[in-house]
Each structure stands twice: as structure tokens, then as C-alpha cells.
C-alpha atoms as a PDB file:
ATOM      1  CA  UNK A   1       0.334 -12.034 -21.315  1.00  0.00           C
ATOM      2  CA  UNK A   2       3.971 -11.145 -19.814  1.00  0.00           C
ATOM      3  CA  UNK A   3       5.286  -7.929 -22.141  1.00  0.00           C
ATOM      4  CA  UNK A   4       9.360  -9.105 -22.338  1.00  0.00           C
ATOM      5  CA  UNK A   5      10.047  -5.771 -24.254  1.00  0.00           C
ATOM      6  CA  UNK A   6       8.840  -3.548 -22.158  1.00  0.00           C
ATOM      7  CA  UNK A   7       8.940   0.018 -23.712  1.00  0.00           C
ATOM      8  CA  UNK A   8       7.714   3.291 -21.829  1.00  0.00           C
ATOM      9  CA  UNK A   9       7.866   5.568 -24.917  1.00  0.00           C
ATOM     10  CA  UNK A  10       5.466   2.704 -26.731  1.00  0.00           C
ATOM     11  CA  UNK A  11       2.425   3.768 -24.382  1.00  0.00           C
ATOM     12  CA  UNK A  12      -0.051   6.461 -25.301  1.00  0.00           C
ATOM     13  CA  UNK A  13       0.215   9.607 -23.427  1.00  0.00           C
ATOM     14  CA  UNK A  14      -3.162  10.428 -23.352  1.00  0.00           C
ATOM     15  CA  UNK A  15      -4.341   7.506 -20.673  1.00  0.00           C
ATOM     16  CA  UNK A  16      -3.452   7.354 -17.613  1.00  0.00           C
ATOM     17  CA  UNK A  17      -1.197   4.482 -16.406  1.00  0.00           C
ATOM     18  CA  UNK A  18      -1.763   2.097 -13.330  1.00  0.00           C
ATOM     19  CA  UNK A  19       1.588   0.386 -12.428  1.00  0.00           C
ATOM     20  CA  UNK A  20       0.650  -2.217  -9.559  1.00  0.00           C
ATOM     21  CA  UNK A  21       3.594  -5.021  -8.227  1.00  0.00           C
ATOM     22  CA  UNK A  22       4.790  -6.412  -4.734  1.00  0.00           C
ATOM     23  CA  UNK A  23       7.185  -4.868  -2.704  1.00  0.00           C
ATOM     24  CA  UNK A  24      10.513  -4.505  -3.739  1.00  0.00           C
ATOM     25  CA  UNK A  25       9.803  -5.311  -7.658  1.00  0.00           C
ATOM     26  CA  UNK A  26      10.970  -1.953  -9.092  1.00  0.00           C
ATOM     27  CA  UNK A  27       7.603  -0.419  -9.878  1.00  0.00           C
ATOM     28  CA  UNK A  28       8.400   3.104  -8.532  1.00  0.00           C
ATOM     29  CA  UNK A  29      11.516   3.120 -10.926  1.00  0.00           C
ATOM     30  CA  UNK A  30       8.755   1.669 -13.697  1.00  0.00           C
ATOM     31  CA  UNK A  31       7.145   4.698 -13.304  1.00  0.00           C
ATOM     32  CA  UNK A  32       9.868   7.291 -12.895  1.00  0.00           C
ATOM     33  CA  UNK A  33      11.325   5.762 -16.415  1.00  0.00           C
ATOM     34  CA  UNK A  34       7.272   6.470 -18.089  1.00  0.00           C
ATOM     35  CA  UNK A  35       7.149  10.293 -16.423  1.00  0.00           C
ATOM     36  CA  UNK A  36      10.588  10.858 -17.826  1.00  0.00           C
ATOM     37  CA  UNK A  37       9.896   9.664 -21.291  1.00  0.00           C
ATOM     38  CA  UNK A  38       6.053  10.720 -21.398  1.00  0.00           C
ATOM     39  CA  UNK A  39       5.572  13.100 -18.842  1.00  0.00           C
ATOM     40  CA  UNK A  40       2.903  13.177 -15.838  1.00  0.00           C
ATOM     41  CA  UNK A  41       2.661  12.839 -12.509  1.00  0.00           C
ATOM     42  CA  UNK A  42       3.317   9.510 -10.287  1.00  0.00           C
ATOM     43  CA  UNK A  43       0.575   9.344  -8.042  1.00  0.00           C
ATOM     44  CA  UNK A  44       0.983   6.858  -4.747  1.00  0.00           C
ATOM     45  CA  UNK A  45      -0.817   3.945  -4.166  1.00  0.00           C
ATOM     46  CA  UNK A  46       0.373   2.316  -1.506  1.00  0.00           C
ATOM     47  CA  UNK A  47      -1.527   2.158   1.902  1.00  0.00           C
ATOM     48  CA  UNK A  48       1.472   3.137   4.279  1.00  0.00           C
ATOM     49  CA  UNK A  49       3.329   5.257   1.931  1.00  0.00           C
ATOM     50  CA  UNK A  50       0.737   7.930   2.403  1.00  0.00           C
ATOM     51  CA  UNK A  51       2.322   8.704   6.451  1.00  0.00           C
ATOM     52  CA  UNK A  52       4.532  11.268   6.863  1.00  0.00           C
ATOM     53  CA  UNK A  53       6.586  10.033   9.460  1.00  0.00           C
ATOM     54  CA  UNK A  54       8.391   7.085   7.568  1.00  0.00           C
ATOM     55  CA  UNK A  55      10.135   7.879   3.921  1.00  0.00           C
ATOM     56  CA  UNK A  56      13.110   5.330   4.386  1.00  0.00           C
ATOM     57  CA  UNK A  57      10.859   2.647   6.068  1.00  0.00           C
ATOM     58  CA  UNK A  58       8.263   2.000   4.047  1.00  0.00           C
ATOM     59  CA  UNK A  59      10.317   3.072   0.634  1.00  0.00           C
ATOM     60  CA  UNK A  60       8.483   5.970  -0.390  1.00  0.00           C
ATOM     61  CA  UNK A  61      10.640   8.063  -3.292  1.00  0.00           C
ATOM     62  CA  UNK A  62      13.817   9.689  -2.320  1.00  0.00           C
ATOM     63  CA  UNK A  63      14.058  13.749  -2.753  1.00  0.00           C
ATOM     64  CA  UNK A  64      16.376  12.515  -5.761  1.00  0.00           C
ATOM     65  CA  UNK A  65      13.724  10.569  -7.356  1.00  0.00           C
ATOM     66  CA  UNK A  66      11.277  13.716  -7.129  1.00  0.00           C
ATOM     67  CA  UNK A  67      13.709  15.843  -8.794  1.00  0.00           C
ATOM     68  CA  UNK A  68      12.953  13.867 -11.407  1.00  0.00           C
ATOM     69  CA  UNK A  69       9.474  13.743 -12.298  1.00  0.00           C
ATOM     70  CA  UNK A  70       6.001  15.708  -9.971  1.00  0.00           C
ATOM     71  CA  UNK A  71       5.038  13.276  -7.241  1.00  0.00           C
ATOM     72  CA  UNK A  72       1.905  13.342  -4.889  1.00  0.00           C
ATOM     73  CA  UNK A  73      -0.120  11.789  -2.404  1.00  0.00           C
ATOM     74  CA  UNK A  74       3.119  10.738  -0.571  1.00  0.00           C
ATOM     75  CA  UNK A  75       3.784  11.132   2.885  1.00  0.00           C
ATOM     76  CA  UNK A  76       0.046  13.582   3.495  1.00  0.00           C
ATOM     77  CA  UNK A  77      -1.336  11.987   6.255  1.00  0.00           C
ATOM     78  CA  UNK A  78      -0.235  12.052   9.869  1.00  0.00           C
ATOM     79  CA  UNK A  79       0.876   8.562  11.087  1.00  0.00           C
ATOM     80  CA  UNK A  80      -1.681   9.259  14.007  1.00  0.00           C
ATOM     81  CA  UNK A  81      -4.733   9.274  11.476  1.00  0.00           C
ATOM     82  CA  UNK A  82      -6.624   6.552  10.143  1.00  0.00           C
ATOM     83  CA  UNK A  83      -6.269   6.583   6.282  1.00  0.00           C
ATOM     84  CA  UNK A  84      -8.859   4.767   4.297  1.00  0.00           C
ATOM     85  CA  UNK A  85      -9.159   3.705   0.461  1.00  0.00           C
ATOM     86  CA  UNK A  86     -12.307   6.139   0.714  1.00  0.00           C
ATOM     87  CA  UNK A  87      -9.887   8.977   1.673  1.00  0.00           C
ATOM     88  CA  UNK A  88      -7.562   7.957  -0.930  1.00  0.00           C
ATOM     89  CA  UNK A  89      -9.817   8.106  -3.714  1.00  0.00           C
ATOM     90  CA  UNK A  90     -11.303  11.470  -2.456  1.00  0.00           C
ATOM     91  CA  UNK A  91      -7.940  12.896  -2.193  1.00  0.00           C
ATOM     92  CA  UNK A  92      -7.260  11.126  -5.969  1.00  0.00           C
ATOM     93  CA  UNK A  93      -9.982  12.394  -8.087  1.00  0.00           C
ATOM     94  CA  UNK A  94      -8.901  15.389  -8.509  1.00  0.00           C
ATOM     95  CA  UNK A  95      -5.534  14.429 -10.339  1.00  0.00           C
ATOM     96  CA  UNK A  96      -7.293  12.585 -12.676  1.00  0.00           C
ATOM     97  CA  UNK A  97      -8.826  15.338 -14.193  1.00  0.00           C
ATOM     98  CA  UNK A  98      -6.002  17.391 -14.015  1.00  0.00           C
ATOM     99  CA  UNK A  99      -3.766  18.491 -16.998  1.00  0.00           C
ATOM    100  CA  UNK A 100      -1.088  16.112 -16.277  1.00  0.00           C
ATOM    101  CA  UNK A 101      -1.206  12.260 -17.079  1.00  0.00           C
ATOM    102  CA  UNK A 102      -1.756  10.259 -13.758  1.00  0.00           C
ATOM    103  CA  UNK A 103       0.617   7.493 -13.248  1.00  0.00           C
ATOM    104  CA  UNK A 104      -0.546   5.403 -10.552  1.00  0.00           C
ATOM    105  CA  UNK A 105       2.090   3.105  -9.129  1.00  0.00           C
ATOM    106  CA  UNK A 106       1.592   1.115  -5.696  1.00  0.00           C
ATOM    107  CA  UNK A 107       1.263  -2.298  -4.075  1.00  0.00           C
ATOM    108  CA  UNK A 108      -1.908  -1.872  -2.511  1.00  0.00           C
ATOM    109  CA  UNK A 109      -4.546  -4.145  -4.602  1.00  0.00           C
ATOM    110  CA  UNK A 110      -7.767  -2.363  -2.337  1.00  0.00           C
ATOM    111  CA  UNK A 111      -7.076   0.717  -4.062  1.00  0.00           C
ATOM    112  CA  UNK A 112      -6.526  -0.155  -7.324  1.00  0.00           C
ATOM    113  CA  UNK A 113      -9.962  -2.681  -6.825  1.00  0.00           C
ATOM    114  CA  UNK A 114     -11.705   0.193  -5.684  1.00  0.00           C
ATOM    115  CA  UNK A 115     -10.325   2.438  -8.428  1.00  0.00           C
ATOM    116  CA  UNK A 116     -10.989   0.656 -11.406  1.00  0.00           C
ATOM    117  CA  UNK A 117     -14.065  -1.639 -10.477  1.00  0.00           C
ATOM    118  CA  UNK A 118     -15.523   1.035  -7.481  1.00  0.00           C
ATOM    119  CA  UNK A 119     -16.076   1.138  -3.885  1.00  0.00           C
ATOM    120  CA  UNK A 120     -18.831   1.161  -1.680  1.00  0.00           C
ATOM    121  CA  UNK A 121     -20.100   4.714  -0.166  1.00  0.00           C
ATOM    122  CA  UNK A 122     -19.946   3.691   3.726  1.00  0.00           C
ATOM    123  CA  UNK A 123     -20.263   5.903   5.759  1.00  0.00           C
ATOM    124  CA  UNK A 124     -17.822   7.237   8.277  1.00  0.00           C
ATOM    125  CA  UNK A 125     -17.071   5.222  11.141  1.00  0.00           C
ATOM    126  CA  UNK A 126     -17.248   7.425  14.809  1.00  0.00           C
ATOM    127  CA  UNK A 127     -14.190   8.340  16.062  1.00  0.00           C
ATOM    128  CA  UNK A 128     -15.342   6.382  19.644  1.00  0.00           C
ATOM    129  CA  UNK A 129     -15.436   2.893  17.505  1.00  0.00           C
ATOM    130  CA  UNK A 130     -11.621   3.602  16.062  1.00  0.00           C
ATOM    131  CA  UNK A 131     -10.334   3.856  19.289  1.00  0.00           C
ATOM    132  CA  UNK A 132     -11.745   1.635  20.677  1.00  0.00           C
ATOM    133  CA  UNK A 133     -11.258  -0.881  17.800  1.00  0.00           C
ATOM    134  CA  UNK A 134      -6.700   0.225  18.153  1.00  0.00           C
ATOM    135  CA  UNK A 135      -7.195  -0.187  21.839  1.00  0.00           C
ATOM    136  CA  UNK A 136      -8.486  -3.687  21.762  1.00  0.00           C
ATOM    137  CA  UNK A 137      -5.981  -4.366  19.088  1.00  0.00           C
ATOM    138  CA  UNK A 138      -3.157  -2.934  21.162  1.00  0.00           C
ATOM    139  CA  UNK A 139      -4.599  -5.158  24.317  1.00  0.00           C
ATOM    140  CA  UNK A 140      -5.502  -8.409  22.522  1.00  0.00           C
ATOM    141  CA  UNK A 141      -4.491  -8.283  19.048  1.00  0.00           C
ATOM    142  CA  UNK A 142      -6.486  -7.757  15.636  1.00  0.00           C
ATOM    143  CA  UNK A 143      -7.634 -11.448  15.766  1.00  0.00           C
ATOM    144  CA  UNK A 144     -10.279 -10.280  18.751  1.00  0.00           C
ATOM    145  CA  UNK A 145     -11.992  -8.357  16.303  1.00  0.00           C
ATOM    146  CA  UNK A 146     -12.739 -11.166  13.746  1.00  0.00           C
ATOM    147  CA  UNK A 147     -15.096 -12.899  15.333  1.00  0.00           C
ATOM    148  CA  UNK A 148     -17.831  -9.940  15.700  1.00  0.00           C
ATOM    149  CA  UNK A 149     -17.955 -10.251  11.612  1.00  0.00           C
ATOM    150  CA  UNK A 150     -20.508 -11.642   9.615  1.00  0.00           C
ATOM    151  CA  UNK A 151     -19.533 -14.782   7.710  1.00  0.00           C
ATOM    152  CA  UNK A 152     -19.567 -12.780   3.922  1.00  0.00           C
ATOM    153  CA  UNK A 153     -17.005 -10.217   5.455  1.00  0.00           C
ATOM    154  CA  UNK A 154     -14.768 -12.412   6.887  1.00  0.00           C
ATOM    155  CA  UNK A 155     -14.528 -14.503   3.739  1.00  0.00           C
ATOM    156  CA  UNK A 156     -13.609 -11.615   1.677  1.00  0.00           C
ATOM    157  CA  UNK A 157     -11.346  -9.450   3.311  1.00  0.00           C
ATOM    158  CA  UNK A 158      -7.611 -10.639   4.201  1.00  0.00           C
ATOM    159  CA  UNK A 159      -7.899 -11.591   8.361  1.00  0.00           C
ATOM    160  CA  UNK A 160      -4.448 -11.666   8.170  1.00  0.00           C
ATOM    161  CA  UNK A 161      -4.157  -7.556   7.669  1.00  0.00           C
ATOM    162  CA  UNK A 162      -5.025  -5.537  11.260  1.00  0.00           C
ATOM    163  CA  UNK A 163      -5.849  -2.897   8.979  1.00  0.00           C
ATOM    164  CA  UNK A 164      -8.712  -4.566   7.393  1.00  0.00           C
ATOM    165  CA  UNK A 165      -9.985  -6.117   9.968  1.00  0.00           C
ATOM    166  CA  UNK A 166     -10.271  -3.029  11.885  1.00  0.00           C
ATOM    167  CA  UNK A 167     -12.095  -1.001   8.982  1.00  0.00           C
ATOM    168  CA  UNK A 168     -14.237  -3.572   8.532  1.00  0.00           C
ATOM    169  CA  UNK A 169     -14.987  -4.022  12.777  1.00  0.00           C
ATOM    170  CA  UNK A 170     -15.937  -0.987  12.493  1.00  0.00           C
ATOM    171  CA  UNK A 171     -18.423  -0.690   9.742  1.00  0.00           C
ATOM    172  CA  UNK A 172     -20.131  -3.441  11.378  1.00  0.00           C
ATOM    173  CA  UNK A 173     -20.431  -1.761  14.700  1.00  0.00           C
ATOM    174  CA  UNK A 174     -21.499   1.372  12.929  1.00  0.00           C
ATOM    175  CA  UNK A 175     -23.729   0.472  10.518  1.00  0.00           C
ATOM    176  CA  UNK A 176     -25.289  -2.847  11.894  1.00  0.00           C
ATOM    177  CA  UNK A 177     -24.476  -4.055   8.334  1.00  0.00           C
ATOM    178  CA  UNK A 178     -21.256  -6.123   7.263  1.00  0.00           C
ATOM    179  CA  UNK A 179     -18.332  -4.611   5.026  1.00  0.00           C
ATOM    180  CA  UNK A 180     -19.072  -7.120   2.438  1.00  0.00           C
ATOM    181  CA  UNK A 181     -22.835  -6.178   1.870  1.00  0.00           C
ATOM    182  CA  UNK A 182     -22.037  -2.604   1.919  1.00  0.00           C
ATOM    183  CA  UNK A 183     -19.045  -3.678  -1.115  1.00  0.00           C
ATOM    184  CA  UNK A 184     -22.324  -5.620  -3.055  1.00  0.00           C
ATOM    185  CA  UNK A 185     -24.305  -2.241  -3.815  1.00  0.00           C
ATOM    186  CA  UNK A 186     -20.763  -0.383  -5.692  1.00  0.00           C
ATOM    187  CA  UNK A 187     -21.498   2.603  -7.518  1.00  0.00           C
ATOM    188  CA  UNK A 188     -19.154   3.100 -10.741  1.00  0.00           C
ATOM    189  CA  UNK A 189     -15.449   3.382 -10.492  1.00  0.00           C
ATOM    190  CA  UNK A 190     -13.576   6.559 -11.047  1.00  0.00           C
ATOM    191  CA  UNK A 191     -11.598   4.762 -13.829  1.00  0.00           C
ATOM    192  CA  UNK A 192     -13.042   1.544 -15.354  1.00  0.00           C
ATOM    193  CA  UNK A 193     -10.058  -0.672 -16.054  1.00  0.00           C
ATOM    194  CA  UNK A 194     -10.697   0.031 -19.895  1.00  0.00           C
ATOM    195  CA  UNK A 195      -9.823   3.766 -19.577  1.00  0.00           C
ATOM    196  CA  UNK A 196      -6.281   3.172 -18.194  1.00  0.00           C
ATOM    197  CA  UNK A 197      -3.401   1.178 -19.456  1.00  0.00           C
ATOM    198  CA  UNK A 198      -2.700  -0.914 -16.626  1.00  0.00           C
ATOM    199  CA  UNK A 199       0.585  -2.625 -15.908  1.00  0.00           C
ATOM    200  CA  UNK A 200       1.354  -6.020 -13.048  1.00  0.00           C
ATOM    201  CA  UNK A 201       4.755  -6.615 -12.026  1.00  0.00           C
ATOM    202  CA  UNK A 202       5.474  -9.903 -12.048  1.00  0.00           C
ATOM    203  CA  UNK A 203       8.069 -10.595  -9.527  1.00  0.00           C
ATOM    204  CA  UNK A 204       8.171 -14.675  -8.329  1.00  0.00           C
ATOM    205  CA  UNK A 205       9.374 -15.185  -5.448  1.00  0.00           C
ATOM    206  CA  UNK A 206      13.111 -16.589  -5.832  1.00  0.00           C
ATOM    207  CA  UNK A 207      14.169 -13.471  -7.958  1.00  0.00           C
ATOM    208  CA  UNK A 208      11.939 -11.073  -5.118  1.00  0.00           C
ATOM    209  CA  UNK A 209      13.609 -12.748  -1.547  1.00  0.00           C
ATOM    210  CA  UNK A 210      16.892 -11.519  -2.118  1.00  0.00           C
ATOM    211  CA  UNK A 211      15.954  -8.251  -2.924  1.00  0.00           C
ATOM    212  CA  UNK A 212      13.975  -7.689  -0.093  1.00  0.00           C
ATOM    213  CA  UNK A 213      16.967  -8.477   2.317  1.00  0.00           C
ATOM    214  CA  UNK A 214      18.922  -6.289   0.439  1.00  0.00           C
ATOM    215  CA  UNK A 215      16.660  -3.512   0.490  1.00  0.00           C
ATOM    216  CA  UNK A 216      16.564  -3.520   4.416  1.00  0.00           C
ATOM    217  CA  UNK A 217      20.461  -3.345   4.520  1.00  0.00           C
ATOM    218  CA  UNK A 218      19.794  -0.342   2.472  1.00  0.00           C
ATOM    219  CA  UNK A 219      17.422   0.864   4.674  1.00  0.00           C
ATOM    220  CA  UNK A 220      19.469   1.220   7.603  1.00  0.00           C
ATOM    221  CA  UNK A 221      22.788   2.474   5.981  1.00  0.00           C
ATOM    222  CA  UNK A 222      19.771   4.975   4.363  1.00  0.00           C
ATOM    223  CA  UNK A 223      18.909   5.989   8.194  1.00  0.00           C
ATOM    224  CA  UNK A 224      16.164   3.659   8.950  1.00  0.00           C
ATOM    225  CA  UNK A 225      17.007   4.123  12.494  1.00  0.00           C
ATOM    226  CA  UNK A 226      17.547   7.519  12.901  1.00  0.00           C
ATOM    227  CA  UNK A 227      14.034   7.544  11.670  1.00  0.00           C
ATOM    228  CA  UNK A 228      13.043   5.105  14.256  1.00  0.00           C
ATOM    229  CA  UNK A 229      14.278   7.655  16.862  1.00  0.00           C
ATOM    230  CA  UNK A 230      12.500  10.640  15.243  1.00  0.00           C
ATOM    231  CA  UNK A 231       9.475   9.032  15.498  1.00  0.00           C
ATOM    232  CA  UNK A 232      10.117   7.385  19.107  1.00  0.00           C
ATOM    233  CA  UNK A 233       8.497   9.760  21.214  1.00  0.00           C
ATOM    234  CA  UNK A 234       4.640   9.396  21.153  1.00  0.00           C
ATOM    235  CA  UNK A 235       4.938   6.307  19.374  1.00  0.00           C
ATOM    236  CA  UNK A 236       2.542   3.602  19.935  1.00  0.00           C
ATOM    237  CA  UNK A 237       1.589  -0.316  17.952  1.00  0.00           C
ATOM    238  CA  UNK A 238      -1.734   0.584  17.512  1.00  0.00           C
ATOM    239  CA  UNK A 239      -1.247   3.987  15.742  1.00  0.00           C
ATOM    240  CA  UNK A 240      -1.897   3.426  11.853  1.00  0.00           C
ATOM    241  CA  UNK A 241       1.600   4.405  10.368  1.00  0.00           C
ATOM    242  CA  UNK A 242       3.040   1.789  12.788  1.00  0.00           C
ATOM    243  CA  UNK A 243       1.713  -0.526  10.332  1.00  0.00           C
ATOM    244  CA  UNK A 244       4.806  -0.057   8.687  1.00  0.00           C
ATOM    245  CA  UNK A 245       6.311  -3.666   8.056  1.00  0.00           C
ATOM    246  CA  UNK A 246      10.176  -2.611  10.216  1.00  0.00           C
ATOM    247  CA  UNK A 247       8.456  -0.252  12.437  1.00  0.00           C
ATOM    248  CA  UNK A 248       8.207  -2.226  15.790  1.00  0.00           C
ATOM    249  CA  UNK A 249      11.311  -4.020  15.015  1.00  0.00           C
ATOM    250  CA  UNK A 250      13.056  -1.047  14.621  1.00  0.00           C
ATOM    251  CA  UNK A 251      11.811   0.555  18.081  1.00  0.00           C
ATOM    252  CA  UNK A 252      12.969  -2.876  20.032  1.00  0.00           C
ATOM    253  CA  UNK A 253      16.078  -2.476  18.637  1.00  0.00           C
ATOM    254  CA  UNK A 254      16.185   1.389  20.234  1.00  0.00           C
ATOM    255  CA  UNK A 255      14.842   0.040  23.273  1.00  0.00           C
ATOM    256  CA  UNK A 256      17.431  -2.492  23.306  1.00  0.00           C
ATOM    257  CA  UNK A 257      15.088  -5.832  23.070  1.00  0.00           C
ATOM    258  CA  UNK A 258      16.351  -6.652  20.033  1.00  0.00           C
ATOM    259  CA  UNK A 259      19.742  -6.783  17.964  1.00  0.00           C
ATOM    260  CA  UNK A 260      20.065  -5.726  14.635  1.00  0.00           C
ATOM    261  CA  UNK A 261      20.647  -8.868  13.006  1.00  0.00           C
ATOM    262  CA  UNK A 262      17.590 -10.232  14.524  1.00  0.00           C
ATOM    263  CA  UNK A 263      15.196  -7.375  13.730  1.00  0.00           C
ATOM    264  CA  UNK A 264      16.706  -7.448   9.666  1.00  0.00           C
ATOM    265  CA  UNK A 265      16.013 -11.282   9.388  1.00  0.00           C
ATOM    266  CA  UNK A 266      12.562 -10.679  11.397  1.00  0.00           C
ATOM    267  CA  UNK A 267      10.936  -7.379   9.188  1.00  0.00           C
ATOM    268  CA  UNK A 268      12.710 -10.158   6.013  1.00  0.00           C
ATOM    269  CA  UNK A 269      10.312 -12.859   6.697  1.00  0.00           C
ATOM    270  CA  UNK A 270       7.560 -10.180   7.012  1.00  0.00           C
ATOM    271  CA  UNK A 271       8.154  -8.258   4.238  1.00  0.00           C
ATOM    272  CA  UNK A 272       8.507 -11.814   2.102  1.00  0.00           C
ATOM    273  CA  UNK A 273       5.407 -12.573   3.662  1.00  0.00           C
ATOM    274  CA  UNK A 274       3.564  -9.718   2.872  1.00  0.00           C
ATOM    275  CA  UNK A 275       4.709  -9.965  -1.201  1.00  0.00           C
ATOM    276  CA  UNK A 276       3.157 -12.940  -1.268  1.00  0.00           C
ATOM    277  CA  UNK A 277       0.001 -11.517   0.055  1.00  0.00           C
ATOM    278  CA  UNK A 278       0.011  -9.056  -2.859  1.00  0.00           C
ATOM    279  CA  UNK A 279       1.270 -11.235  -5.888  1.00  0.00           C
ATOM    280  CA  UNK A 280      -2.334 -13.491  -4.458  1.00  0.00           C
ATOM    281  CA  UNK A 281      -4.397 -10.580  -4.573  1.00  0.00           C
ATOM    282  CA  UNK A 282      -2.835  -9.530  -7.559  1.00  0.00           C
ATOM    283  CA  UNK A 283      -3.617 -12.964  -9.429  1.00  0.00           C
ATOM    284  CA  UNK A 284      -6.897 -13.277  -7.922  1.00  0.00           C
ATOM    285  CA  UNK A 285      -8.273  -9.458  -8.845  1.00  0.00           C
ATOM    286  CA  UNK A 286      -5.904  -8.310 -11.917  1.00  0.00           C
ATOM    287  CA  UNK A 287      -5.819 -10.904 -14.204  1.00  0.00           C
ATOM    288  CA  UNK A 288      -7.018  -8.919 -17.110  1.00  0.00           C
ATOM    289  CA  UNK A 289      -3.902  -6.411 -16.364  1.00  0.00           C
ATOM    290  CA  UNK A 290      -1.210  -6.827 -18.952  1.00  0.00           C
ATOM    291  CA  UNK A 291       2.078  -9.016 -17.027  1.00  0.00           C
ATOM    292  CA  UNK A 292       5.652  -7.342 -17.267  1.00  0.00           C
ATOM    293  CA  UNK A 293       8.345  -9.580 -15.444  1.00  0.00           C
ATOM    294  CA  UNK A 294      10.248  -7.555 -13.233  1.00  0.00           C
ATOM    295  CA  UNK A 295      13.551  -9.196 -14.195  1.00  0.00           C
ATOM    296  CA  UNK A 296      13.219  -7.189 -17.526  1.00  0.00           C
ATOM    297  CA  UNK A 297      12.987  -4.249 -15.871  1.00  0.00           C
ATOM    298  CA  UNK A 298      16.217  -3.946 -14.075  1.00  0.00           C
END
């Protein structure tokens, strides 16, 4: 049911808070406006915010917005190491026994799946199969991986994500068995979805496209591209944080392949494209989290 009068001091500070929505849909601000009337600590879920080497491009809080409430699990991981939702909930758990409340606010579905519902205990991939799997990606794309899979896997996970299809290459390689049959035997979550007051932004996607250009502009006059040339040296397609949806339009525009007005409209189709990946996942997996339109929020 969509909550039109939203109210952060109406929640109950003893359970922790899961704040999921697309890009762009105000969730981090959600979550800052909870901390500050409730207390606790925001706590990242979102795939790419996790890399250190892009704050502007991939949105993570501003130094302002940490003043203002603890944050963590932001910008930890080198953008040179794979980051998986194993790792995240490893690096999690501890937080949610901690003696703050955990607000959990991101747009990556995986993690809040695998939070609330559990994830499978696979075991770690060989560092020989990861690069291999980022050089064959680099060489021929992710799509060359996809057809190695076994039929369950590839009708589960989204083909459409290199990330994905790259984890779940290499499980198969490892293990002999496919991601989707290691998924089937889950032990419990860390949080069952009844533990946690859990929150979907609902942003469609006439009210989300203009923010999304908007935010880009911001991006730049932010220093998206002095970021860019921070991060040019040593930087390569295949390396995980260069997932980042702006990253390789940002370096073509450095290397002088591509103007600026191309690369904004370009990394605005993506990043469109990529909401509507997550508002899918989000009504295919959440639907017994509670709706707040994200029009209400701002």
C-alpha cells in the first residue's frame, strides 16, 4: 500500500529500517531525514557505492550529508577488487548487532534479497577464474560468458548486468554446479523481512527521467570529471568499480572520443535504463515492502 504521509518520527526506533528505491528517487535523503529524527546509522546498500574511487559518480553521500548523521560501508573497497553480496553481508553483520539502529538504504535488490530472505554459502571463486572471467569480458564482452550457464541460472539472474553474469561464470567453473542450485539450498537470512520495517520508493518513470538528467548536470559542475582524471591512470573497463554507470563515458570524454553533450545524454539513457531494471526487481521481489511515492518525499 503507497504511505502518502510519510512520517520518520512515526517509526519505531527499536527495528532497524531497510529503505530500498531506484536511482535518483531520494532514498539517501529518506534516510538522512529517519537518522536525524530517530537516530542510527545509514548503512550502504548499493553495489558500486561501496568503491572508493568514485563519490560524485555513482552518488554516494557528500562529506555534508555525513556531518549529519554516522555513515558506513561507503566507499571500503578498492575499485580494483571484486565485491560480492557475500562480502557485503560479512562486512554487514556486525552493525546489526551493534548499539545503533541500522538504516539500510540502497538500490541494489541482490542485497536486500539476500538480506532478508538469505543467500547461498558458495564458496569462493579462485582468483585465476576472475581474471580470466574480466579478461574475456574486456575482449568479447559479458554476453560470451552466458552461454557456459546452465539453463536455471540463466533464467534467474539479470544477463543484462556484467556483474552477474560474471559471479555467476564463475561459480559454475568453480564449483561444477550452477549459481541457481547453489541459491535453492539458502540457509536463514540475517534479518527476516518481519524483523525490519522496510520501506520501497516508488518513483515511475515520468517523475524519475528528468531527475536523472539533472542529476548528471550536477555531477559534473560537482567534479565528475576531475574525478574521471583522478582515477585515469591504471584505469581499465573490466575493473569492477568501472561498473559505474558515467565511468567510461567520462574517460572518452578525457581522451577526447567523446563531447560532453554526448556522454550526458549517453550515461542518461543508461542510468534511465538501469531504474527500470530496479523498479522490476523491486516489483517482482518486494512486494510485501510497504510503497512510499517518492513525489511525497521531496
Amino acid at each position: 500500500m503507497r504511505d502518502t504521509s510519510f512520517r520518520a518520527d512515526r517509526l519505531d526506533p527499536a527495528r532497524p529500517v531497510l529503505i530500498a528505491g531506484p536511482t535518483a528517487s531520494g532514498k539517501s535523503e529518506l534516510a538522512l531525514r529517519i537518522a536525524e529524527a530517530q537516530g542510527g546509522v545509514i548503512l550502504n546498500a548499493d553495489a558500486i557505492q561501496v568503491y572508493e574511487d568514485w563519490r560524485v559518480l555513482t552518488a554516494r553521500p557528500s562529506r555534508a550529508d555525513e556531518a549529519r548523521a554516522p555513515h558506513a560501508l561507503y566507499g571500503h573497497v578498492p575499485g580494483h577488487l571484486p565485491y560480492s553480496v557475500g562480502d557485503w553481508l560479512r562486512d554487514l553483520e556486525p552493525y546489526l548487532a551493534g548499539p545503533e539502529r541500522p538504516i539500510i538504504v540502497g538500490g541494489t535488490g541482490l542485497y536486500f534479497t539476500a538480506l532478508t530472505e538469505g543467500l547461498a554459502q558458495i564458496p569462493q571463486t579462485p582468483a585465476h577464474l576472475r581474471e580470466e572471467a574480466m579478461a574475456r569480458i574486456a575482449r568479447d564482452g559479458h554476453e560470451s560468458l552466458i552461454a557456459a550457464l546452465d539453463p536455471d541460472t540463466r533464467g534467474r539472474i539479470d544477463l543484462a548486468n556484467p556483474m552477474r553474469v560474471q559471479r555467476a561464470w564463475e561459480v559454475h567453473e568453480a564449483t561444477g554446479r550452477g549459481l541457481a542450485e547453489w541459491q535453492d539450498a539458502t540457509p536463514p537470512p540475517l534479518l527476516p523481512l518481519g524483523e525490519a520495517q522496510a520501506f520501497v520508493v516508488d518513483a515511475p518513470k515520468d517523475w524519475l527521467t528528468p531527475r536523472i538528467a539533472a542529476r548528471f548536470a550536477r555531477m559534473i559542475d560537482g567534479g565528475a570529471l576531475d574525478e574521471a582524471r583522478a582515477n585515469r591512470e591504471g584505469w581499465h573497463p573490466a575493473l569492477p568499480s568501472a561498473k559505474a554507470i558515467g565511468a567510461a563515458e567520462l574517460m572518452a570524454v578525457l581522451d577526447g572520443e567523446m563531447a560532453l553533450d554526448a556522454a550526458a545524454e549517453r550515461v542518461t539513457i543508461l542510468t534511465r535504463q538501469f531504474a527500470k531494471r530496479q523498479r522490476t526487481w523491486f516489483r517482482a521481489r518486494m512486494r510485501d515492502w510497504q510503497r512510499v511515492s517518492a513525489s511525497d518525499l521531496t
